[in-house]
N, C-alpha and C. Protein backbone atom coordinates (compact mmCIF):
# COMPACT_ATOMS: atom_id res chain seq x y z
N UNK A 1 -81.12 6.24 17.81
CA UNK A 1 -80.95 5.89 16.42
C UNK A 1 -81.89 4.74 16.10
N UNK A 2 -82.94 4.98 15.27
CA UNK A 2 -84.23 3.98 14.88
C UNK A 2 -83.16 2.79 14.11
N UNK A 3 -83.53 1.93 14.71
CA UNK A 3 -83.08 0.39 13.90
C UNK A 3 -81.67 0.14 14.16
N UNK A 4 -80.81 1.02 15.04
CA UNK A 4 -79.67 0.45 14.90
C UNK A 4 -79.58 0.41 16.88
N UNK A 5 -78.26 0.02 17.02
CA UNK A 5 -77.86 -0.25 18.42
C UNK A 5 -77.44 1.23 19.10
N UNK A 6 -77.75 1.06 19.80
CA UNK A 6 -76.52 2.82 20.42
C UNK A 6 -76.17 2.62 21.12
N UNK A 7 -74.83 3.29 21.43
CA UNK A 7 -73.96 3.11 21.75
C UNK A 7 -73.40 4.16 22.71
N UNK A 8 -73.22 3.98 23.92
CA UNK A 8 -72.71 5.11 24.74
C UNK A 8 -71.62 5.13 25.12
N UNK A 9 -70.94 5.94 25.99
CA UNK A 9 -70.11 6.71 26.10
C UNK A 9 -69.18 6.08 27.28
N UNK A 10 -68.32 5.42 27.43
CA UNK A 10 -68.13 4.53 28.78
C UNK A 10 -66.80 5.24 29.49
N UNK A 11 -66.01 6.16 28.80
CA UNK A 11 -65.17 7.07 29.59
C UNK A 11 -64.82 8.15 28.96
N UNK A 12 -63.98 9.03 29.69
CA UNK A 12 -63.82 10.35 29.17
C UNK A 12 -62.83 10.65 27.93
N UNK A 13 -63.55 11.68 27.27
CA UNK A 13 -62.84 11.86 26.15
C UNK A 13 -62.17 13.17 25.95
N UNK A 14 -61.38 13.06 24.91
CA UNK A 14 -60.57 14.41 24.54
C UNK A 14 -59.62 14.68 23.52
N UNK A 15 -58.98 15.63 22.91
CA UNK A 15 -58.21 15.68 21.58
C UNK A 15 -57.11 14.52 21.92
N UNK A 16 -57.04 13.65 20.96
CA UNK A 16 -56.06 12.89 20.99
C UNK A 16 -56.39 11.68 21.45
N UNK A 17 -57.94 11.48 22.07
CA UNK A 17 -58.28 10.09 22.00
C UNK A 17 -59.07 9.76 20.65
N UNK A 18 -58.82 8.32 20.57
CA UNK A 18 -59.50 7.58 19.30
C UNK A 18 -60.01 6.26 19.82
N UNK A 19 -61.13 5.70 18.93
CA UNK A 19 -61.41 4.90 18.72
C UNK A 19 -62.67 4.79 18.73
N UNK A 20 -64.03 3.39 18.65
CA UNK A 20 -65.25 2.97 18.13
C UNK A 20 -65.65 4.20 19.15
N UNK A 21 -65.83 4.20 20.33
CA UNK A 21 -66.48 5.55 20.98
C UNK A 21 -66.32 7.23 21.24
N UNK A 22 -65.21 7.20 19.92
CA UNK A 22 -65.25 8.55 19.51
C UNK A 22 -66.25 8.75 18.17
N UNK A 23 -66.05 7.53 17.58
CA UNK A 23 -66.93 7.48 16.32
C UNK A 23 -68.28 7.54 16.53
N UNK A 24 -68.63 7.08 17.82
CA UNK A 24 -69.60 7.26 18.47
C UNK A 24 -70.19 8.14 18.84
N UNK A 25 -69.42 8.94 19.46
CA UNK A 25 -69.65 10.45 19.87
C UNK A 25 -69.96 11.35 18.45
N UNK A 26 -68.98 11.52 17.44
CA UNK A 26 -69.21 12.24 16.14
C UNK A 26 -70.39 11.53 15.55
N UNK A 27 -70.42 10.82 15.41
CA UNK A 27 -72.22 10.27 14.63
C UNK A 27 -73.29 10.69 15.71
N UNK A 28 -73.19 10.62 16.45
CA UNK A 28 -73.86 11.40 17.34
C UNK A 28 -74.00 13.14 17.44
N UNK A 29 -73.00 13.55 17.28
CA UNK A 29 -72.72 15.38 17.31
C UNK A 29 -72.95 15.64 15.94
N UNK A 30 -73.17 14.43 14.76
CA UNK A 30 -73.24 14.68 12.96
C UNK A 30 -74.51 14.74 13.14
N UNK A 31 -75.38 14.42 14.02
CA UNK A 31 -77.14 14.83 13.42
C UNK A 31 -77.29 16.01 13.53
N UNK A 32 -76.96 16.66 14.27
CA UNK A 32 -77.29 18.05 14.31
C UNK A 32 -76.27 19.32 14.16
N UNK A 33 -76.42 19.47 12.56
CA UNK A 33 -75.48 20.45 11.38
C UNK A 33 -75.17 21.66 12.35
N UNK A 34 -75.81 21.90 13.41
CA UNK A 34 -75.54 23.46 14.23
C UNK A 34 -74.36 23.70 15.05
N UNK A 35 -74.53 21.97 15.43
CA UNK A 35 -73.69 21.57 16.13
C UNK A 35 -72.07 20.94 15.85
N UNK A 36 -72.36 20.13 14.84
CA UNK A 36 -71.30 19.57 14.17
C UNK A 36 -71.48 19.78 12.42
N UNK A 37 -71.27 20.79 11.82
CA UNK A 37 -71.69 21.14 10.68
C UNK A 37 -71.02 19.87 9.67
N UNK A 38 -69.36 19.75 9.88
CA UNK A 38 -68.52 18.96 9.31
C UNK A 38 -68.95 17.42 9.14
N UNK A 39 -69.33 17.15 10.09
CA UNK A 39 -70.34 15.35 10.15
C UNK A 39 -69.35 14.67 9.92
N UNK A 40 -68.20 14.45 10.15
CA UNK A 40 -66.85 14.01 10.05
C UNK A 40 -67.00 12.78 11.08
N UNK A 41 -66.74 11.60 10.93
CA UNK A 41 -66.87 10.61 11.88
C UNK A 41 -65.73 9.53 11.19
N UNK A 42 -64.23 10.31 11.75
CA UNK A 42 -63.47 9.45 11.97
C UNK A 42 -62.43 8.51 12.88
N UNK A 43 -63.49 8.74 14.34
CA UNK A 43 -62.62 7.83 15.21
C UNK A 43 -61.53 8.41 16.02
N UNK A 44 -61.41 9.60 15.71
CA UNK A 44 -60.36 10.65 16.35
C UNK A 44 -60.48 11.91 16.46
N UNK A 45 -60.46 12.46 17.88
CA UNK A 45 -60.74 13.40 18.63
C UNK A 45 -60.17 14.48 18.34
N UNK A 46 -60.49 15.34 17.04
CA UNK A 46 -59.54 16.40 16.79
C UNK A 46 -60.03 17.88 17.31
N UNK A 47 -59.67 18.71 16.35
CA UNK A 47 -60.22 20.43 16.48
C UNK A 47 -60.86 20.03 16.41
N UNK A 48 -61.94 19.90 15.41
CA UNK A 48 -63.68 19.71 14.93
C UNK A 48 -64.35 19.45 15.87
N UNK A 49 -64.09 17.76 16.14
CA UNK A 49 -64.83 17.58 17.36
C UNK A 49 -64.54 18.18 18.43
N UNK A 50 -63.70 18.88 19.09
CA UNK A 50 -63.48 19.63 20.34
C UNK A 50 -64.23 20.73 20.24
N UNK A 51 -64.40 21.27 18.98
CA UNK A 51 -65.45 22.76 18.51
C UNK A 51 -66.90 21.70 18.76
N UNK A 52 -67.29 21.40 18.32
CA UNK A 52 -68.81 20.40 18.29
C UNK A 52 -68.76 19.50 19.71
N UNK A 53 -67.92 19.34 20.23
CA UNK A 53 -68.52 19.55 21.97
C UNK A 53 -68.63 20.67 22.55
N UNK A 54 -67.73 21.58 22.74
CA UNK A 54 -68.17 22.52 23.03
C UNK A 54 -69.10 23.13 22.97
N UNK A 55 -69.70 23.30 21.02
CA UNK A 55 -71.01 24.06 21.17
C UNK A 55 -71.96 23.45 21.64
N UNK A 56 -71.76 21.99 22.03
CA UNK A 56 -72.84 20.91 22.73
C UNK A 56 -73.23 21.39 24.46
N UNK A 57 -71.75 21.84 24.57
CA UNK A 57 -72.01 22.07 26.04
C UNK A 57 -72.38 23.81 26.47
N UNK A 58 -72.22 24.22 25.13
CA UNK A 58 -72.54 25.76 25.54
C UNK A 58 -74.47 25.28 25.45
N UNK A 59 -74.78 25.00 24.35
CA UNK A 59 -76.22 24.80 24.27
C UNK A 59 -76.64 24.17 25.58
N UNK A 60 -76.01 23.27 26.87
CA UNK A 60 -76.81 22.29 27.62
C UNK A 60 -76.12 23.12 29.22
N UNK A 61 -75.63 24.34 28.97
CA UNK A 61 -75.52 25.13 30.50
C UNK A 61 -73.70 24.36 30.76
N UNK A 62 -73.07 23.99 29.77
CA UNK A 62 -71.63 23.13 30.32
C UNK A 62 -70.51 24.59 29.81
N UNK A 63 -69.60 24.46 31.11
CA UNK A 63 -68.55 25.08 30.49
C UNK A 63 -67.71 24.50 28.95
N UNK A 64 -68.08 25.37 28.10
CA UNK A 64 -67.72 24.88 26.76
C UNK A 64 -65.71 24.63 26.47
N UNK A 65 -65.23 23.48 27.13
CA UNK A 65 -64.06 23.20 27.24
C UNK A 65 -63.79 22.65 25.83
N UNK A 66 -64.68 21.64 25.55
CA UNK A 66 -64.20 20.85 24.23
C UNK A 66 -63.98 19.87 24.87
N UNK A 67 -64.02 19.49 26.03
CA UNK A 67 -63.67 18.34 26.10
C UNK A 67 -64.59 17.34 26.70
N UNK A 68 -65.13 15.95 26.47
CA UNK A 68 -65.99 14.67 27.30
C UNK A 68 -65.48 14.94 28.60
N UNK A 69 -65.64 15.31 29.66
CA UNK A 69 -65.31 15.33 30.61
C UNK A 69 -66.75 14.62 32.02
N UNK A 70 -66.15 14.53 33.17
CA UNK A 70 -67.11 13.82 34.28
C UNK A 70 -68.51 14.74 34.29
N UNK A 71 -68.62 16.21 34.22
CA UNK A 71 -69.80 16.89 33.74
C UNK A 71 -70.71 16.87 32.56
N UNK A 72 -69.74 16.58 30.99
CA UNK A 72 -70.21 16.18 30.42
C UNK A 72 -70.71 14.98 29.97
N UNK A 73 -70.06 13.74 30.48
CA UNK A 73 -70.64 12.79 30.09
C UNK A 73 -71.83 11.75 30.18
N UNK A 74 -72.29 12.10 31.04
CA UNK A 74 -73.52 11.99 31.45
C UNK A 74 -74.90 12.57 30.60
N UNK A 75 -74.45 13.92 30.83
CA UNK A 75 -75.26 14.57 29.64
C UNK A 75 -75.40 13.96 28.53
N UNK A 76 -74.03 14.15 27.58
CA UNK A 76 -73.78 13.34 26.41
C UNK A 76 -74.34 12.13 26.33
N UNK A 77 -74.44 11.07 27.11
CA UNK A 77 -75.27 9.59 27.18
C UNK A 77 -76.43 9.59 27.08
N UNK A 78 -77.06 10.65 28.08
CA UNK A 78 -78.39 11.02 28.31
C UNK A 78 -78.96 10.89 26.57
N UNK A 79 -78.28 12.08 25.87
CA UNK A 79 -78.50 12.80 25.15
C UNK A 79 -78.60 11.90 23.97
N UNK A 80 -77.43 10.87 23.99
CA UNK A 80 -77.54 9.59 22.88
C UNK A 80 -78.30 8.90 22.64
N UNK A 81 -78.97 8.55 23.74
CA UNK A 81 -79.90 7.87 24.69
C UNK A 81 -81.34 8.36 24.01
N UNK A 82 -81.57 9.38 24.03
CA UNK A 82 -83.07 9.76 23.84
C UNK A 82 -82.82 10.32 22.51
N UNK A 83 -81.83 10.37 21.56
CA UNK A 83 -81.62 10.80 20.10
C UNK A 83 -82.25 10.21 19.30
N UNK A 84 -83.17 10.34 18.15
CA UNK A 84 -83.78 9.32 16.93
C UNK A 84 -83.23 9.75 15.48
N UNK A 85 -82.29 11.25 15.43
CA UNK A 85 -82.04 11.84 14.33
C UNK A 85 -80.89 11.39 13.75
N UNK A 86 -79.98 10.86 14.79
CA UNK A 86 -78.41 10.33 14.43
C UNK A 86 -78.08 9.60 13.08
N UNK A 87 -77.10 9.40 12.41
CA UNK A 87 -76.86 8.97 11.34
C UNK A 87 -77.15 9.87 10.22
N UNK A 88 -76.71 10.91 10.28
CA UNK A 88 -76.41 11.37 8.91
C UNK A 88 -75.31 11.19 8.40
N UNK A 89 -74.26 10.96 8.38
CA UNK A 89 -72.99 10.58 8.01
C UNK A 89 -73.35 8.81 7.79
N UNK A 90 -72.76 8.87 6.45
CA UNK A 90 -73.03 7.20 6.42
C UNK A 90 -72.31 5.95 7.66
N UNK A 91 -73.01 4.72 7.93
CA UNK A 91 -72.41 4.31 9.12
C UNK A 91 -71.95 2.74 7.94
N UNK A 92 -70.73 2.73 8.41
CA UNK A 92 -70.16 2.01 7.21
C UNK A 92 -70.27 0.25 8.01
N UNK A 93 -70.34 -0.57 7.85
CA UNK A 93 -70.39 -2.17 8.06
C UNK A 93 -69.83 -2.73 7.66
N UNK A 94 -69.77 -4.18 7.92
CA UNK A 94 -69.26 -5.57 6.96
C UNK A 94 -67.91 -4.99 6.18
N UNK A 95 -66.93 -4.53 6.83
CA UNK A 95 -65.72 -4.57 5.96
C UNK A 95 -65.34 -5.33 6.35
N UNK A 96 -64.74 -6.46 5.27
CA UNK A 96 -64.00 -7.34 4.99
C UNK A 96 -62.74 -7.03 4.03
N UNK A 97 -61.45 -7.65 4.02
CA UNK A 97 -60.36 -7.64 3.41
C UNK A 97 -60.04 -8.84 2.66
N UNK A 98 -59.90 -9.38 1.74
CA UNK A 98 -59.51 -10.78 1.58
C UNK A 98 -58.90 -10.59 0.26
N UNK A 99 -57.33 -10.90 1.52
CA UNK A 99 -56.29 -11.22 0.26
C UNK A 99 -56.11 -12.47 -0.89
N UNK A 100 -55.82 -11.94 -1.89
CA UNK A 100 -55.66 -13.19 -2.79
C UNK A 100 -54.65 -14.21 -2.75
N UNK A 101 -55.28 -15.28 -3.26
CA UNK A 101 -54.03 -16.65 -3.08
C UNK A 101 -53.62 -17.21 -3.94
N UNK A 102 -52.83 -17.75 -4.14
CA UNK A 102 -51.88 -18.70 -5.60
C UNK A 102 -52.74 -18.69 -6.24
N UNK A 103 -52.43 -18.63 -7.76
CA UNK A 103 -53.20 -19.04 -8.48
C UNK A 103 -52.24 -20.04 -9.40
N UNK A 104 -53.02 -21.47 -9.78
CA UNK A 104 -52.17 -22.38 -10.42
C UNK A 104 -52.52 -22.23 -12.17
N UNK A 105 -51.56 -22.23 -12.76
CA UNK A 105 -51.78 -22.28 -14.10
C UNK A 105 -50.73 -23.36 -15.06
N UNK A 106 -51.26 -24.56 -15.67
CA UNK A 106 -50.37 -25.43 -16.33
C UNK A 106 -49.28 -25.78 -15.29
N UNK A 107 -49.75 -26.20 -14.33
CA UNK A 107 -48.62 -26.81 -13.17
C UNK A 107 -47.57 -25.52 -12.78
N UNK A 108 -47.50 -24.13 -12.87
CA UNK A 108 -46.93 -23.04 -12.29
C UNK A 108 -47.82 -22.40 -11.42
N UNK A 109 -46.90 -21.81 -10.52
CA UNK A 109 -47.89 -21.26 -9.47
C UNK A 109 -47.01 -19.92 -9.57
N UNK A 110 -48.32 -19.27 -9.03
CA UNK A 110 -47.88 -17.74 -9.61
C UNK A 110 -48.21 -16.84 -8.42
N UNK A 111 -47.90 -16.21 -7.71
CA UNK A 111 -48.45 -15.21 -6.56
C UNK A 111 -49.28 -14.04 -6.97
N UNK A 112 -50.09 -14.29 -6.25
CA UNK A 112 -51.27 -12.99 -6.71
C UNK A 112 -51.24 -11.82 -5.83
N UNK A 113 -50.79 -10.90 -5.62
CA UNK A 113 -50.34 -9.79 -4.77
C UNK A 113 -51.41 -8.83 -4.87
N UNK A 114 -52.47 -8.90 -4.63
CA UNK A 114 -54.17 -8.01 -4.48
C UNK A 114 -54.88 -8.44 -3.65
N UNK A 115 -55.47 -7.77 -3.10
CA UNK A 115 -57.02 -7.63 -1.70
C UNK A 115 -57.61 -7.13 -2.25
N UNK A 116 -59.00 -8.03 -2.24
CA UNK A 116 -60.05 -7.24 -2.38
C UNK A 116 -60.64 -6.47 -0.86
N UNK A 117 -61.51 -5.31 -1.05
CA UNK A 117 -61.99 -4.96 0.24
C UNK A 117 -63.51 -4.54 0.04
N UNK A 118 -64.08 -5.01 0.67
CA UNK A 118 -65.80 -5.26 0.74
C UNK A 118 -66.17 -4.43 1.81
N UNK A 119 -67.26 -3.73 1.58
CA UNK A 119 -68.11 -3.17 2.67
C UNK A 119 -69.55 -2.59 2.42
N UNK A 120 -70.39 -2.45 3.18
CA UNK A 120 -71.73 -1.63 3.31
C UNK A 120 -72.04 -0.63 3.93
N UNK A 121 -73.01 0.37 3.73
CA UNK A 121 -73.24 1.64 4.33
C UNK A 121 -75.01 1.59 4.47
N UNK A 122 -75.14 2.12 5.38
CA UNK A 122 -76.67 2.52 5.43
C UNK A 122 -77.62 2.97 4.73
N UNK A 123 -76.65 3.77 3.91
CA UNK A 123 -77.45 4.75 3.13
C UNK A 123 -76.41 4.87 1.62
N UNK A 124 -76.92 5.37 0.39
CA UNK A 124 -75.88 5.32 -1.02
C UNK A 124 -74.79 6.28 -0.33
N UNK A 125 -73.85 5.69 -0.50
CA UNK A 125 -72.12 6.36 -0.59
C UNK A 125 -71.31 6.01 -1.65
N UNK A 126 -70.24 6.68 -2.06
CA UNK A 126 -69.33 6.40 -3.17
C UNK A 126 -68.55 6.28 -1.87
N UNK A 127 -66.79 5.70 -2.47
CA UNK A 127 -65.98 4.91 -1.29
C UNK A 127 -64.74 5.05 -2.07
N UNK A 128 -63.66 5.15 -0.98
CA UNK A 128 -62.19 4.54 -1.12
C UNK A 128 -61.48 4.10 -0.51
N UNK A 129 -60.42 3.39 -0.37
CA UNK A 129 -59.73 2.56 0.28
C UNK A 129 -58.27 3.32 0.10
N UNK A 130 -58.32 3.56 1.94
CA UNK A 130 -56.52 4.43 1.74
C UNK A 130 -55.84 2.98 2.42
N UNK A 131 -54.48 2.50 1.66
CA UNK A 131 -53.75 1.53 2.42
C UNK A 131 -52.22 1.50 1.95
N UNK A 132 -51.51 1.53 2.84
CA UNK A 132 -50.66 1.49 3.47
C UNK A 132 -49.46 0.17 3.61
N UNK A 133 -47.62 0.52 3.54
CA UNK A 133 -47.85 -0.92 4.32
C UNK A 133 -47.28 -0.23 5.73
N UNK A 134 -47.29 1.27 6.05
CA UNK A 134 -46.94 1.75 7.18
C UNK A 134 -47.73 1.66 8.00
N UNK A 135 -48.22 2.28 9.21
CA UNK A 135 -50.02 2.94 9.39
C UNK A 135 -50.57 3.83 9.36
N UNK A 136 -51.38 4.33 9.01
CA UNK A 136 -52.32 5.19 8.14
C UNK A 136 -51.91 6.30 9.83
N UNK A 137 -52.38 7.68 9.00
CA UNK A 137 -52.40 8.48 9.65
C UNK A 137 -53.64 9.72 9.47
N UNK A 138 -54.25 10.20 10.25
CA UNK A 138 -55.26 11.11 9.95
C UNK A 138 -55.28 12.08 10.33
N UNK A 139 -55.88 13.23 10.13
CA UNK A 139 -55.95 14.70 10.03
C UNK A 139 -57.03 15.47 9.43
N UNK A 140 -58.13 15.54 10.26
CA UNK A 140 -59.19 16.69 10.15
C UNK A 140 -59.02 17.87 9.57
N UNK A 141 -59.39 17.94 8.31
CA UNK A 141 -59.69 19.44 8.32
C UNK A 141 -61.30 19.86 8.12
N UNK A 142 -61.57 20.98 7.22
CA UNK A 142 -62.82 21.41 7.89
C UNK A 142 -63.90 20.76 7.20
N UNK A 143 -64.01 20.05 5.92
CA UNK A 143 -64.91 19.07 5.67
C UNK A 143 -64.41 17.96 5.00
N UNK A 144 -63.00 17.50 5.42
CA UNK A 144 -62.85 16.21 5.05
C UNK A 144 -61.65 15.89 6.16
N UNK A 145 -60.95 14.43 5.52
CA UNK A 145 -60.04 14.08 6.48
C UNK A 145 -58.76 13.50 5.55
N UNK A 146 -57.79 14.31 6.11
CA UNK A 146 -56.60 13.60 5.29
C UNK A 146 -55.89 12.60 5.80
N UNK A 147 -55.37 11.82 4.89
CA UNK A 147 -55.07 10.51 5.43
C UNK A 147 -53.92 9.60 4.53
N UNK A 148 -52.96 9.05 5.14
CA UNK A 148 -51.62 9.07 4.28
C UNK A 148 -51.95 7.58 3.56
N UNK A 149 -50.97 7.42 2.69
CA UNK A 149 -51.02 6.25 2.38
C UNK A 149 -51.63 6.29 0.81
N UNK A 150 -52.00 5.56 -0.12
CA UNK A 150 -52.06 5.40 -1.50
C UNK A 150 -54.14 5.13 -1.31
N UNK A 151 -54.34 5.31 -2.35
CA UNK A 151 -55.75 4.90 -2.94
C UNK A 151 -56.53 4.45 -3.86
N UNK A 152 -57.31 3.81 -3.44
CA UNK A 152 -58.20 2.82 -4.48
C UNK A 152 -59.56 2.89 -4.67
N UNK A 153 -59.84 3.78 -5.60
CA UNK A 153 -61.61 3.68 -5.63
C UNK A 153 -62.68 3.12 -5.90
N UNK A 154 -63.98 3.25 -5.59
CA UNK A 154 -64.66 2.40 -6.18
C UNK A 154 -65.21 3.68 -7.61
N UNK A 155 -65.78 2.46 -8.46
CA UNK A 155 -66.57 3.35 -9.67
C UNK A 155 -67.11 5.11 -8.94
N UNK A 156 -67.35 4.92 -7.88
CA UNK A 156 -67.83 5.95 -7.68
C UNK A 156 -69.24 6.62 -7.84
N UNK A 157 -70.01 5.54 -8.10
CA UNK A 157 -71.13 5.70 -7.75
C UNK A 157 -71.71 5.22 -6.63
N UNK A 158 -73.11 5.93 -6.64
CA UNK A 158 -73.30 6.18 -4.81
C UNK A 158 -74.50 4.91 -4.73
N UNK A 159 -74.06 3.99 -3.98
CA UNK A 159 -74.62 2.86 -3.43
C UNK A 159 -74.43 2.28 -1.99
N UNK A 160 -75.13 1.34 -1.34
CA UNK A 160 -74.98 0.49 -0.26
C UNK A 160 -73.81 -0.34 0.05
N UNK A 161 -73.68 -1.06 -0.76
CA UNK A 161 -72.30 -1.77 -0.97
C UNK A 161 -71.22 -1.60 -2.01
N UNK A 162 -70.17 -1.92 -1.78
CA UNK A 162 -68.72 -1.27 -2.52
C UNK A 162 -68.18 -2.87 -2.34
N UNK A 163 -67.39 -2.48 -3.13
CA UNK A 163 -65.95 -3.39 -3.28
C UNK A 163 -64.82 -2.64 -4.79
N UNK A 164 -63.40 -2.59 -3.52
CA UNK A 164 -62.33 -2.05 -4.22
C UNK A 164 -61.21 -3.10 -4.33
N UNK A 165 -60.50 -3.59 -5.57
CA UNK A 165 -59.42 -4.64 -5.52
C UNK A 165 -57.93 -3.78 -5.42
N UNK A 166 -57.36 -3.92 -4.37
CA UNK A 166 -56.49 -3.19 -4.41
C UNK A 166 -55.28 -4.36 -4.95
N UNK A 167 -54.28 -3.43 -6.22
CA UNK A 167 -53.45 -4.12 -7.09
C UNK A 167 -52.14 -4.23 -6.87
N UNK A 168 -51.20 -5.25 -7.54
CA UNK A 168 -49.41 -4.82 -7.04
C UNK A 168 -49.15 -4.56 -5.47
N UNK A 169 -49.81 -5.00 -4.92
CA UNK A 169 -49.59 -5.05 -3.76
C UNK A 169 -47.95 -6.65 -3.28
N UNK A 170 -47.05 -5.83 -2.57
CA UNK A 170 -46.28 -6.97 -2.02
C UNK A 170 -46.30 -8.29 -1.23
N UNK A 171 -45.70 -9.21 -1.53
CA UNK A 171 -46.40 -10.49 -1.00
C UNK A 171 -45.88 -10.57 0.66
N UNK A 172 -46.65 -11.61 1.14
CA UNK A 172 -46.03 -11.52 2.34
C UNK A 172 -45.85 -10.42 3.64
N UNK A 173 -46.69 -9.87 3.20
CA UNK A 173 -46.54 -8.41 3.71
C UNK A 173 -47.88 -7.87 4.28
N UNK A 174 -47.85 -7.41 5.61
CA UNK A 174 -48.88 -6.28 6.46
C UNK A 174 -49.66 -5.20 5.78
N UNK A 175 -50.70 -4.85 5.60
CA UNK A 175 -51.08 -3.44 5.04
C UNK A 175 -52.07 -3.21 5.78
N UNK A 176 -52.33 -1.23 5.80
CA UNK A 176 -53.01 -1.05 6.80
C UNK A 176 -53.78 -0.20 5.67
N UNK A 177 -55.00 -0.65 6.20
CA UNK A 177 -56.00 0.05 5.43
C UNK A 177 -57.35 0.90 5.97
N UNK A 178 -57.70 1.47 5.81
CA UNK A 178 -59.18 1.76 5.85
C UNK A 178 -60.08 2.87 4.60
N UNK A 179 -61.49 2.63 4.76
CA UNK A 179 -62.78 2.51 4.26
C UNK A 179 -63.17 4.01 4.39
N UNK A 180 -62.81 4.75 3.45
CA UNK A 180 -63.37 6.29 3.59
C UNK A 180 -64.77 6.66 2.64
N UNK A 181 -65.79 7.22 3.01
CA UNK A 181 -67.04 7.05 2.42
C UNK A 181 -67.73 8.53 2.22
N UNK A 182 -68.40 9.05 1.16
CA UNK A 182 -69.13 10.17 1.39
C UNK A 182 -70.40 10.11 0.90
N UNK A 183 -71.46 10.66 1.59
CA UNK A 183 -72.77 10.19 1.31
C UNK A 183 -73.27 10.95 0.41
N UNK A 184 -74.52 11.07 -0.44
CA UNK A 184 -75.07 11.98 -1.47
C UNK A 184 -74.87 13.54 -0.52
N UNK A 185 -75.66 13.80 0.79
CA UNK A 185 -75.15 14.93 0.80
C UNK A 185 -74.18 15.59 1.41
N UNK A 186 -72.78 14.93 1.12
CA UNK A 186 -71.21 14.90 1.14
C UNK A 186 -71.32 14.92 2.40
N UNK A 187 -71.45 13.79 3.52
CA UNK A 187 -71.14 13.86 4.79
C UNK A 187 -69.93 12.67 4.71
N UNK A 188 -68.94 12.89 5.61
CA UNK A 188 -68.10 11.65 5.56
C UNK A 188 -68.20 10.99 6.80
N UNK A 189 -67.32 9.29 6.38
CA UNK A 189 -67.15 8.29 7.42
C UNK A 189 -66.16 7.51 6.81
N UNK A 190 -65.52 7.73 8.01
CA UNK A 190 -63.68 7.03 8.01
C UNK A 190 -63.67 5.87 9.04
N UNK A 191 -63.55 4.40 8.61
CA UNK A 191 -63.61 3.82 9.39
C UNK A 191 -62.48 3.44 10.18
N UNK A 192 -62.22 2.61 11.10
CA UNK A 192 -61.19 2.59 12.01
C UNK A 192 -60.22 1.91 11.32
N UNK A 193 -58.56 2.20 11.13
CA UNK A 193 -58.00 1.02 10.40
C UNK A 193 -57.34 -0.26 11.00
N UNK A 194 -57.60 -1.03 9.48
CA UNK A 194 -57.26 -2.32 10.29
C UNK A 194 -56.25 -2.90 9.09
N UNK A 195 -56.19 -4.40 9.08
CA UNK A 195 -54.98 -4.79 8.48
C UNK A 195 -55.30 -6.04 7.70
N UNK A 196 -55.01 -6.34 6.46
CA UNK A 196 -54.83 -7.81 6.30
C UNK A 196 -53.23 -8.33 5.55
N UNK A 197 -53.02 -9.09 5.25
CA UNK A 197 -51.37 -9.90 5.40
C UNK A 197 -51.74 -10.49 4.14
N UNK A 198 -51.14 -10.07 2.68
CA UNK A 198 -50.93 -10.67 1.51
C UNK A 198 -50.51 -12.33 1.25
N UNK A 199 -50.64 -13.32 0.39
CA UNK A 199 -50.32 -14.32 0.53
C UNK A 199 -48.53 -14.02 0.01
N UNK A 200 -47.88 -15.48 0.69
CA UNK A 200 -46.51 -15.66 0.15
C UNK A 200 -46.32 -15.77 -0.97
């Protein structure tokens, strides 16, 4: 990947693992549409990606299991390794959360129950913010990802950076959020979720 870091593969994978090096793996299996048509890069090892290893390993002589396994992963690194096409799916950055705090007016103080949430993408994306005060849950289907919890958009036009204020939110309180993105030519990126804590 020209200009950015890459990132390999440090143990084995399979349906039902998640996290930064599955996202890894799908931005990786998203450059090449033959392979991973969906370009889905959300952090979790579902059907999709188990179909888009497989056809990875039917193309490279691997028994096509679906799964990162000690045969495949090597390959797969190799393969990351000497890639320059990666990143078609937008690669999302700099999310930040920052909840709001008192605001004083004529000696009353008033609780402000909203987060804003900030982020950047590589390339123009429109964006939304799914959050939660449970934790988010996800689910692949065949070109998007469903995902529980309420939402907040941006204008919706397709740019580098976003910011969504999410409103009425409860004070004192956990929320789990994340950064869902689709690029001009509708590839998605779901970033990993995380949390910020409303003021009292």
């Amino acid at each position: 990947m020209t200009g950015q870091s890459v990132v390999t593969l440090t143990r084995q994978l399979q349906v039902g693992s998640t996290g930064s090096d599955v996202s890894a793996l799908q931005t990786f299996l998203a450059g090449d549409p033959t392979i991973y048509p969906q370009g889905l890069v959300t952090g979790y090892y579902g059907a999709l990606t188990k179909a888009a290893v497989a056809r990875f390993q039917t193309r490279n002589g691997i028994s096509p299991v679906g799964r990162v396994g000690p045969a495949t992963l090597p390959v797969i690194n190799a393969a990351i390794l000497a890639d320059t096409t990666s990143g078609i799916a937008p690669i999302i950055t700099g999310i930040t959360a920052v909840p709001a705090t008192s605001n004083t007016n004529t000696g009353t103080t008033t609780n402000v129950s909203s987060a804003t949430i900030n982020w950047t993408t590589n390339e123009n994306a429109k964006g939304l913010v799914y959050y939660s005060t449970s934790p988010l849950t996800l689910s692949e289907q065949i070109n998007s990802v469903d995902v529980s919890g309420q939402t907040a958009m941006t204008d919706m036009a397709y740019r580098t950076s976003q910011s969504v204020t999410l409103q009425n939110l409860m004070p004192n309180t956990t929320y789990y959020y994340l950064v869902y993105t689709t690029g001009q030519t509708g590839n998605v990126t779901v970033s990993w979720p995380a949390t910020f804590m409303t003021s009292i």
